[in-house]
PDB file of N, CA and C in Angstrom:
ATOM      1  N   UNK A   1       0.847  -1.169   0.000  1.00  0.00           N
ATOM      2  CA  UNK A   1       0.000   0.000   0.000  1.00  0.00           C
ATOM      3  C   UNK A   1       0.897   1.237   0.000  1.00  0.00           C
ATOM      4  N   UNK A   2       0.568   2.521  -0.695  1.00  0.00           N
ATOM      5  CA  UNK A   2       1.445   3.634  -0.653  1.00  0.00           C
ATOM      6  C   UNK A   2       0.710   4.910  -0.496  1.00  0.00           C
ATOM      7  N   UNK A   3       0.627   5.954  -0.831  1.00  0.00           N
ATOM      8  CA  UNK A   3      -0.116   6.835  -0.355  1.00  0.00           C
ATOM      9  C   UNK A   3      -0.844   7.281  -1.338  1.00  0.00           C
ATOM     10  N   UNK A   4      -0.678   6.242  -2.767  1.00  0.00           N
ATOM     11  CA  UNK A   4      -2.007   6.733  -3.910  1.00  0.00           C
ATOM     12  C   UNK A   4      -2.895   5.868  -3.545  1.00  0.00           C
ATOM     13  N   UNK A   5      -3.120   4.648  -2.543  1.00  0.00           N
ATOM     14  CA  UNK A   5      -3.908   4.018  -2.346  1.00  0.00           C
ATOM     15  C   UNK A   5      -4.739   4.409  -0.721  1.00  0.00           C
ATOM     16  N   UNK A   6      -4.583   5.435  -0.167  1.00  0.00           N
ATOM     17  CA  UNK A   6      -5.294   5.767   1.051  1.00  0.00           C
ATOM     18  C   UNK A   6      -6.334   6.755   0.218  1.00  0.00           C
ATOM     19  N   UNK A   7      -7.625   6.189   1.135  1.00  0.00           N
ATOM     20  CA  UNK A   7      -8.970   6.752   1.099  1.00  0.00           C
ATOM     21  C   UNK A   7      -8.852   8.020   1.711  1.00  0.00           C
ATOM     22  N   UNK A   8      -8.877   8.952   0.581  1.00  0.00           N
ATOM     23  CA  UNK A   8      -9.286  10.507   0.926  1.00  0.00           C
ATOM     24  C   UNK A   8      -9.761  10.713   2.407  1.00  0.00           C
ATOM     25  N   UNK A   9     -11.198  10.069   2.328  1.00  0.00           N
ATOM     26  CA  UNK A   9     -11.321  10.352   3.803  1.00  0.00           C
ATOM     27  C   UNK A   9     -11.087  10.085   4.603  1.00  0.00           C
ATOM     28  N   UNK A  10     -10.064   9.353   4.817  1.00  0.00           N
ATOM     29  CA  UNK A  10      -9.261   8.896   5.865  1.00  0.00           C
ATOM     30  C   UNK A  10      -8.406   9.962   6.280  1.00  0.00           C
ATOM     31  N   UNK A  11      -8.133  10.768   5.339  1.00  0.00           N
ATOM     32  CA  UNK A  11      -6.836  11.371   5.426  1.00  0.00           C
ATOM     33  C   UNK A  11      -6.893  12.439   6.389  1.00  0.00           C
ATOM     34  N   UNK A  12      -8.112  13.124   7.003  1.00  0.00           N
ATOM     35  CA  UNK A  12      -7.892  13.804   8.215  1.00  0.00           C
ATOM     36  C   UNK A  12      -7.604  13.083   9.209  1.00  0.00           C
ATOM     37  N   UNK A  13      -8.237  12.283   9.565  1.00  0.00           N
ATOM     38  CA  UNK A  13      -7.969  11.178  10.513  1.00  0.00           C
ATOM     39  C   UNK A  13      -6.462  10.471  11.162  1.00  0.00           C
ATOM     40  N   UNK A  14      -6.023  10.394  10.031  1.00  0.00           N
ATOM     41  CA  UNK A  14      -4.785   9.971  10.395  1.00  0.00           C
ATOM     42  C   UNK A  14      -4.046  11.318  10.258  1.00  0.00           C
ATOM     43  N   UNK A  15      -4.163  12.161   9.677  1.00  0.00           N
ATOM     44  CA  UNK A  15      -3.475  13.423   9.973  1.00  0.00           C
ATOM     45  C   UNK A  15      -3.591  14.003  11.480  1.00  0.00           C
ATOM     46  N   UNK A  16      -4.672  13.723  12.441  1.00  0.00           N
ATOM     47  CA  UNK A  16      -5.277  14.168  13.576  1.00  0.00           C
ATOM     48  C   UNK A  16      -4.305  12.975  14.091  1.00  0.00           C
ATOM     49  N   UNK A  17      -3.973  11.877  14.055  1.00  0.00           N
ATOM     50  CA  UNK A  17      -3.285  11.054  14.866  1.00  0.00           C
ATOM     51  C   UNK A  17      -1.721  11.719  14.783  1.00  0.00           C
ATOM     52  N   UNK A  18      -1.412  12.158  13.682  1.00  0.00           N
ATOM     53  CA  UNK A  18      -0.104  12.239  14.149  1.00  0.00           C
ATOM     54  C   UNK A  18       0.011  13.647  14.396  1.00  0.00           C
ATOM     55  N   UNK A  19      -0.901  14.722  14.452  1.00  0.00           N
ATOM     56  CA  UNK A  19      -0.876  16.037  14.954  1.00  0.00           C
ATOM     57  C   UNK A  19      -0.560  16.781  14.289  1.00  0.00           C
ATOM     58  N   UNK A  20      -0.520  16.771  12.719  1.00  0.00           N
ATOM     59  CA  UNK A  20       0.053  17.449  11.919  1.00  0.00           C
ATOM     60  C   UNK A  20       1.640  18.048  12.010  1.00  0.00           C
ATOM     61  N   UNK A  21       2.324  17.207  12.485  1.00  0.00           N
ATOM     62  CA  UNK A  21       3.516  17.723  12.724  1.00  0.00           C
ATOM     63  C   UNK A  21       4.643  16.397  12.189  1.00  0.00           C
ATOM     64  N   UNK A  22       5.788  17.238  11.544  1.00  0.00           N
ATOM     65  CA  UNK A  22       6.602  16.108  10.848  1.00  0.00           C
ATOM     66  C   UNK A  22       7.375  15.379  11.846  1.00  0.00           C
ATOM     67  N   UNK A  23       8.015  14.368  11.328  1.00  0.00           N
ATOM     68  CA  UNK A  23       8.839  13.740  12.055  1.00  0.00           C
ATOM     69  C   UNK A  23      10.014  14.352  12.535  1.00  0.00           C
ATOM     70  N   UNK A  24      10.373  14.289  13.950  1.00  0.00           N
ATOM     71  CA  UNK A  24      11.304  15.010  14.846  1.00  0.00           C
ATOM     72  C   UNK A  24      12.802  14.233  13.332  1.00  0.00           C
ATOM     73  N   UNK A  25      13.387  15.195  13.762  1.00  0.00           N
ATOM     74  CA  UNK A  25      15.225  14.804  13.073  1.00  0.00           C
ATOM     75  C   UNK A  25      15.351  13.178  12.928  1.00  0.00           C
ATOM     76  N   UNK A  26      16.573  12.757  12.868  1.00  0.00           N
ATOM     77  CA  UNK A  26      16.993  11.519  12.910  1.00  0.00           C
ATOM     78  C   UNK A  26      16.280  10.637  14.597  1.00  0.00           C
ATOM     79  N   UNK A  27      16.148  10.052  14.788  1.00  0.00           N
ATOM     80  CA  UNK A  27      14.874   9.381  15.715  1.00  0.00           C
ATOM     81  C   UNK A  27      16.295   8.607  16.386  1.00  0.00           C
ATOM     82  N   UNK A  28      16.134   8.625  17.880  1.00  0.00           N
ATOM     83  CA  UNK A  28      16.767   7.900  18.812  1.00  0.00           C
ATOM     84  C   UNK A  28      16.230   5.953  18.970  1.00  0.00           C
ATOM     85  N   UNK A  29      16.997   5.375  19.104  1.00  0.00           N
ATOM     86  CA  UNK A  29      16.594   4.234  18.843  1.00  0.00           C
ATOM     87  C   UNK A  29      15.886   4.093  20.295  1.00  0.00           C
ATOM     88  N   UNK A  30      15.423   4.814  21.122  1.00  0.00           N
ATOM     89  CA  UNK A  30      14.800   4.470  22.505  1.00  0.00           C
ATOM     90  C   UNK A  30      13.617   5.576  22.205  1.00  0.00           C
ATOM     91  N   UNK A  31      13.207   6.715  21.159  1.00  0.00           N
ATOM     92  CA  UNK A  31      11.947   6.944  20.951  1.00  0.00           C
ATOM     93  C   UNK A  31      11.505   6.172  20.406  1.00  0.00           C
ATOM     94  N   UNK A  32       9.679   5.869  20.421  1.00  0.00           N
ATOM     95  CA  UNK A  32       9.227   5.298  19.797  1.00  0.00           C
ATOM     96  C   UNK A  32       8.902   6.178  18.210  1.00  0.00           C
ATOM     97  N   UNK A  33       8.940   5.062  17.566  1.00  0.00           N
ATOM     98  CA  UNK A  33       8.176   5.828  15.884  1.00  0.00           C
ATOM     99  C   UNK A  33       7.197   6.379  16.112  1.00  0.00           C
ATOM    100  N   UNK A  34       6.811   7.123  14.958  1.00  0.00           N
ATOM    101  CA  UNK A  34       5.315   7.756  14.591  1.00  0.00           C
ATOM    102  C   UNK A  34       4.433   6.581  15.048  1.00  0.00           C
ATOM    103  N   UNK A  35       4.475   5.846  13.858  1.00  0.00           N
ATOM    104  CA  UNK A  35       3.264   5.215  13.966  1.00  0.00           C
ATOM    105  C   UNK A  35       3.031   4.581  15.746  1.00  0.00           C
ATOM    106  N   UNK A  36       3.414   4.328  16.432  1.00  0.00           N
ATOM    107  CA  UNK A  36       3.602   3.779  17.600  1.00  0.00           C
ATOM    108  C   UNK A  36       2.985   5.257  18.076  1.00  0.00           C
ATOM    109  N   UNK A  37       3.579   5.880  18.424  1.00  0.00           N
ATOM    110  CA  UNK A  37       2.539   7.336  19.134  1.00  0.00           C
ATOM    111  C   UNK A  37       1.546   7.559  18.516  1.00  0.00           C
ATOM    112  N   UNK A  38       1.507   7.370  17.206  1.00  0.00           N
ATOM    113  CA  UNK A  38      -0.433   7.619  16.828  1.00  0.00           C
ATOM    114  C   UNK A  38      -1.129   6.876  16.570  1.00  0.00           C
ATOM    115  N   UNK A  39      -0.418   5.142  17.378  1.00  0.00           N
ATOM    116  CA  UNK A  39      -1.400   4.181  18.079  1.00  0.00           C
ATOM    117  C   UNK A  39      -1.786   4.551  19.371  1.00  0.00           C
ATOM    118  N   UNK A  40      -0.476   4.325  20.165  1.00  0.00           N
ATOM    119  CA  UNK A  40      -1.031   5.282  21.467  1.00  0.00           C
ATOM    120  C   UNK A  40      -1.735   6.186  21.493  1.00  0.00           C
ATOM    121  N   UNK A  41      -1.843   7.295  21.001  1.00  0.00           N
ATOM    122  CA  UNK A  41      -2.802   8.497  21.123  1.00  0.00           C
ATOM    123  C   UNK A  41      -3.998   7.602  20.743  1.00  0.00           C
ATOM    124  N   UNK A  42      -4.288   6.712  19.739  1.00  0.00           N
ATOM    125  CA  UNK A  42      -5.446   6.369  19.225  1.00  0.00           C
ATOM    126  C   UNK A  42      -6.202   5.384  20.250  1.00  0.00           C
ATOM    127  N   UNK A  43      -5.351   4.759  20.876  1.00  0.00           N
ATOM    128  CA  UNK A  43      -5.626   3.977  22.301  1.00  0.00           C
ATOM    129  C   UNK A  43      -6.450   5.018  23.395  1.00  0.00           C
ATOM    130  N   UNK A  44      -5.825   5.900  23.506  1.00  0.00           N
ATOM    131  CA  UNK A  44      -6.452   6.841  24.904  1.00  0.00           C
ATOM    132  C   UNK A  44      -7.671   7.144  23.934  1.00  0.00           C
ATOM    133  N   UNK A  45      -7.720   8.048  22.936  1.00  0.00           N
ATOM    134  CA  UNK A  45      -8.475   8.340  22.774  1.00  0.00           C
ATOM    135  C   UNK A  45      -9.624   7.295  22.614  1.00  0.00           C
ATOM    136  N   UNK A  46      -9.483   6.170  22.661  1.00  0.00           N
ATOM    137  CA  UNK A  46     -11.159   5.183  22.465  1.00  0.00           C
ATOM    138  C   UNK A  46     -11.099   4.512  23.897  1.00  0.00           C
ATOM    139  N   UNK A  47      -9.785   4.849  24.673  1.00  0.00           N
ATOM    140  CA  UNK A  47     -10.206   4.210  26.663  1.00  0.00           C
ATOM    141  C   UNK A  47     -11.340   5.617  26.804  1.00  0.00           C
ATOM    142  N   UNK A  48     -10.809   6.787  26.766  1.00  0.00           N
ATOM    143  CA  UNK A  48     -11.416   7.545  27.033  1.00  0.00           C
ATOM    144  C   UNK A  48     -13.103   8.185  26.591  1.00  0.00           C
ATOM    145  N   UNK A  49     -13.182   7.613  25.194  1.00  0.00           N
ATOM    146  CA  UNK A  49     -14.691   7.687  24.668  1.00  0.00           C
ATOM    147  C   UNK A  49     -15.009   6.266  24.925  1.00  0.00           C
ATOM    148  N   UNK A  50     -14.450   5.093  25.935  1.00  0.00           N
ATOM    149  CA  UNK A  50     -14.988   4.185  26.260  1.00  0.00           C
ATOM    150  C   UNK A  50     -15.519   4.372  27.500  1.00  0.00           C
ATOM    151  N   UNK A  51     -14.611   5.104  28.609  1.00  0.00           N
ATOM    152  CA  UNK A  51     -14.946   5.474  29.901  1.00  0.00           C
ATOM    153  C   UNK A  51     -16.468   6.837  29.406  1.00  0.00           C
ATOM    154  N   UNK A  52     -16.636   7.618  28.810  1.00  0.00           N
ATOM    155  CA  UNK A  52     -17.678   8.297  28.544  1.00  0.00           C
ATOM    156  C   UNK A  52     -18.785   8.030  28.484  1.00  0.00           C
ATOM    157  N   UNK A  53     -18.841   6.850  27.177  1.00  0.00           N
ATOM    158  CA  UNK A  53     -19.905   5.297  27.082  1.00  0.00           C
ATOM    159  C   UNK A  53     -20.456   5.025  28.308  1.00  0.00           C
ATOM    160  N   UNK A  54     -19.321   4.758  28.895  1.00  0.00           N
ATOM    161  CA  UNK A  54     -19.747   4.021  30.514  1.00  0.00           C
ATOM    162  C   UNK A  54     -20.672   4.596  31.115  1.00  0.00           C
ATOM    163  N   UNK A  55     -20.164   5.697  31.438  1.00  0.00           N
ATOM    164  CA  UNK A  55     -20.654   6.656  32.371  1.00  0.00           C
ATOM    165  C   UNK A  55     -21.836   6.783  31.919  1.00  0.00           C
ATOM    166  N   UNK A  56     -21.869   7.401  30.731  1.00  0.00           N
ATOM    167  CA  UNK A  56     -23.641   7.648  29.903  1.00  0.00           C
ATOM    168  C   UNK A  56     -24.448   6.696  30.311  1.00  0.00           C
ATOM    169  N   UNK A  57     -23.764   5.734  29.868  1.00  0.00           N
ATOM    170  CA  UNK A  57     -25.041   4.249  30.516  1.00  0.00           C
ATOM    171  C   UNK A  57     -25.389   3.590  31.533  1.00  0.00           C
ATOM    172  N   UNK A  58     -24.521   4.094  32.435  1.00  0.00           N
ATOM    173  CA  UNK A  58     -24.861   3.964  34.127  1.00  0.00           C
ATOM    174  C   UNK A  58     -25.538   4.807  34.252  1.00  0.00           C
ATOM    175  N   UNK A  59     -25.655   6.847  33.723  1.00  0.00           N
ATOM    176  CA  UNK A  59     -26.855   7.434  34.106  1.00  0.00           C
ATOM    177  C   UNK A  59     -27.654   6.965  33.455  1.00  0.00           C
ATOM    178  N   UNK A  60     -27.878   6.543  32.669  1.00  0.00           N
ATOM    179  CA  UNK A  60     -29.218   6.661  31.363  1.00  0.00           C
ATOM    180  C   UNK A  60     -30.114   4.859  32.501  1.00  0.00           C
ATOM    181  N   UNK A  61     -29.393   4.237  32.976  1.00  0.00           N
ATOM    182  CA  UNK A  61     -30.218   2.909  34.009  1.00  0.00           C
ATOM    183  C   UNK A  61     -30.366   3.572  35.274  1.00  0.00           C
ATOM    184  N   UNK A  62     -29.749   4.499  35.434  1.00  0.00           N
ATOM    185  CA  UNK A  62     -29.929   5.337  36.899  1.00  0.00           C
ATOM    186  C   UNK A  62     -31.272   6.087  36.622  1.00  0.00           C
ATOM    187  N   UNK A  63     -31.450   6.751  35.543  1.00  0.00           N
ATOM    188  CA  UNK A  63     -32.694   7.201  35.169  1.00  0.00           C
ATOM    189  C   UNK A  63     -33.317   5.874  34.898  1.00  0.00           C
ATOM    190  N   UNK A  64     -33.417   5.115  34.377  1.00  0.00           N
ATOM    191  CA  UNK A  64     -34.435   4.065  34.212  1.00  0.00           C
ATOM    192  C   UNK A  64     -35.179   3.712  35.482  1.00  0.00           C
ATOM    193  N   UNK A  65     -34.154   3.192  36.278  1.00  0.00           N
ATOM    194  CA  UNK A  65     -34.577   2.813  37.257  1.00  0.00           C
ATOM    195  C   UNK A  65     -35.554   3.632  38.373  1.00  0.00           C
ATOM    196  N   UNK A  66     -34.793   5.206  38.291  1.00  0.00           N
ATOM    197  CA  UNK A  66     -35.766   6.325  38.921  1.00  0.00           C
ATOM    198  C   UNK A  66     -37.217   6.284  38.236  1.00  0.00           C
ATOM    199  N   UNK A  67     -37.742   5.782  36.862  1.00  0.00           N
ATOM    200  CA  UNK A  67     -38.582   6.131  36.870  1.00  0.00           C
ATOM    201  C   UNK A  67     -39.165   4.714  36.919  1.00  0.00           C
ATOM    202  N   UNK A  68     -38.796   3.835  36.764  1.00  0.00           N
ATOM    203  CA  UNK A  68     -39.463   2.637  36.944  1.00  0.00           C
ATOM    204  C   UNK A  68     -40.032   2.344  38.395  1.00  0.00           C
ATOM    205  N   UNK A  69     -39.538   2.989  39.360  1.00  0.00           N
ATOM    206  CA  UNK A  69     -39.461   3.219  41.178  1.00  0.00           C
ATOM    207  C   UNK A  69     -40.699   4.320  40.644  1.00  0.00           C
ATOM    208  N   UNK A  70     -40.720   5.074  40.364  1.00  0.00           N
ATOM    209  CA  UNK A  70     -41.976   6.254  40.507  1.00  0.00           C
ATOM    210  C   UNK A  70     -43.364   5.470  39.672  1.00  0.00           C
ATOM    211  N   UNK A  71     -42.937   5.027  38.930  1.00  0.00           N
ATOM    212  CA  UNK A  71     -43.866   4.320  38.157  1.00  0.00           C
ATOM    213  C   UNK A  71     -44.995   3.214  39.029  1.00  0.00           C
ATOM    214  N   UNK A  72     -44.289   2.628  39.568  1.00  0.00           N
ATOM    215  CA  UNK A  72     -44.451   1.480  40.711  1.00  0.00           C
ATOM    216  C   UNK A  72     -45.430   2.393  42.009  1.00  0.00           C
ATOM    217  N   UNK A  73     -44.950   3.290  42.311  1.00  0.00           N
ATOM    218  CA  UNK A  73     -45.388   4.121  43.392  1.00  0.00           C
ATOM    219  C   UNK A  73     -46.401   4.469  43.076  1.00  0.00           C
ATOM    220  N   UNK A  74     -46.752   5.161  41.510  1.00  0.00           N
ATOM    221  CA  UNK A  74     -48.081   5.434  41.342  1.00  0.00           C
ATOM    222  C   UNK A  74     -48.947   4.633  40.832  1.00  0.00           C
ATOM    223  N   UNK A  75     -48.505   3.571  40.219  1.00  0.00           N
ATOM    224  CA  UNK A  75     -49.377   2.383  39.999  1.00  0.00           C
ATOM    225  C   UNK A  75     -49.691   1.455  41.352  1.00  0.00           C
ATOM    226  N   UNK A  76     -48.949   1.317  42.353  1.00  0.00           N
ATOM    227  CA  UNK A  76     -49.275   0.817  43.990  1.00  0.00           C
ATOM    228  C   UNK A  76     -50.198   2.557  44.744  1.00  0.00           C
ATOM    229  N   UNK A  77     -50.376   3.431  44.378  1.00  0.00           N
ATOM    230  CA  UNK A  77     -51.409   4.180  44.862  1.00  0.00           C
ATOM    231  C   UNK A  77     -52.824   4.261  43.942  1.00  0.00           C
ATOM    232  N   UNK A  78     -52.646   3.919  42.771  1.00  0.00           N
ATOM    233  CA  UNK A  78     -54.063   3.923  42.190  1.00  0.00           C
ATOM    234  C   UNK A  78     -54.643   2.753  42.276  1.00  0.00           C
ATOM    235  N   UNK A  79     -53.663   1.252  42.610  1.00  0.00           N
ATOM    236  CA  UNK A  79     -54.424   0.563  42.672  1.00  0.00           C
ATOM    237  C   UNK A  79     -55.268   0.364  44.572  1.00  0.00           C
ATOM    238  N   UNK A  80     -54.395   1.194  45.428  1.00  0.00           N
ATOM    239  CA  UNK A  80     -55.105   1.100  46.485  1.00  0.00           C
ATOM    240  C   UNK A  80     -56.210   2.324  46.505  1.00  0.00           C
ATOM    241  N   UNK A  81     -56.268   3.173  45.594  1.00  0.00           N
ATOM    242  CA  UNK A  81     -57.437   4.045  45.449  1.00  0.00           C
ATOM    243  C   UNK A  81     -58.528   3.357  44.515  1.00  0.00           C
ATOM    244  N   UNK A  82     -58.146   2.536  43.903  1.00  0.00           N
ATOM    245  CA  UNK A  82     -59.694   1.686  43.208  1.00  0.00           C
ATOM    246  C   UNK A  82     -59.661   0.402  44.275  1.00  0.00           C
ATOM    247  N   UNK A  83     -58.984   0.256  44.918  1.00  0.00           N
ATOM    248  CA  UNK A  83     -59.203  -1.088  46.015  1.00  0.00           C
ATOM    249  C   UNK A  83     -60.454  -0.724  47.140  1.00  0.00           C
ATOM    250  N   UNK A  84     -60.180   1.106  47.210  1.00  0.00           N
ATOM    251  CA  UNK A  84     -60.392   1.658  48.268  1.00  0.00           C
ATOM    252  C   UNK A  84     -62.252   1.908  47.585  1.00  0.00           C
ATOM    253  N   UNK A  85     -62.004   2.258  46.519  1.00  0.00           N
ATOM    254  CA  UNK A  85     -63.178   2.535  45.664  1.00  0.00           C
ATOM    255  C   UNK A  85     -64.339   1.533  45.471  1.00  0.00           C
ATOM    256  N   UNK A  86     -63.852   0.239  45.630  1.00  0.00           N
ATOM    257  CA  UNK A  86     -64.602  -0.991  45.756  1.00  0.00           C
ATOM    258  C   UNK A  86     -65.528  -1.267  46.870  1.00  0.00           C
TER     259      UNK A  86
END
């Protein structure tokens, strides 16, 4: 693969991974490469819109559950107001 074969729209994407910035000088054999840092970066960035996920969906059952509890409450008072009605 070479770079007449990358999908256009890809090409912000991986431009956003490596920050738009060229490769530092001659590279120390104890830095890591590009591509290795704009895996890493690409790593945090999906722990971190994974931890977000999370969170969303623990409130979004935290709300469920609040209303499923209120729900219950007013369906256990109308049925003791037609119990009462009998």
């Amino acid at each position: 693969m070479n770079h007449l074969d990358i999908d256009p729209a890809a090409l912000p994407h991986i431009r956003s991974l490596y920050d738009h910035r060229p490769p530092p000088g001659p590279t120390a054999l104890d830095a890591p490469p590009r591509t290795a840092a704009a895996l890493a970066r690409l790593a945090s960035r999906w722990e971190s819109s994974r931890h977000s996920s999370d969170t969303a969906r623990v409130a979004q059952l935290e709300d469920l559950e609040r209303f499923v509890v209120a729900a219950h409450d007013i369906d256990s008072g109308l049925s003791a107001g037609l119990g009462d009605a009998r």
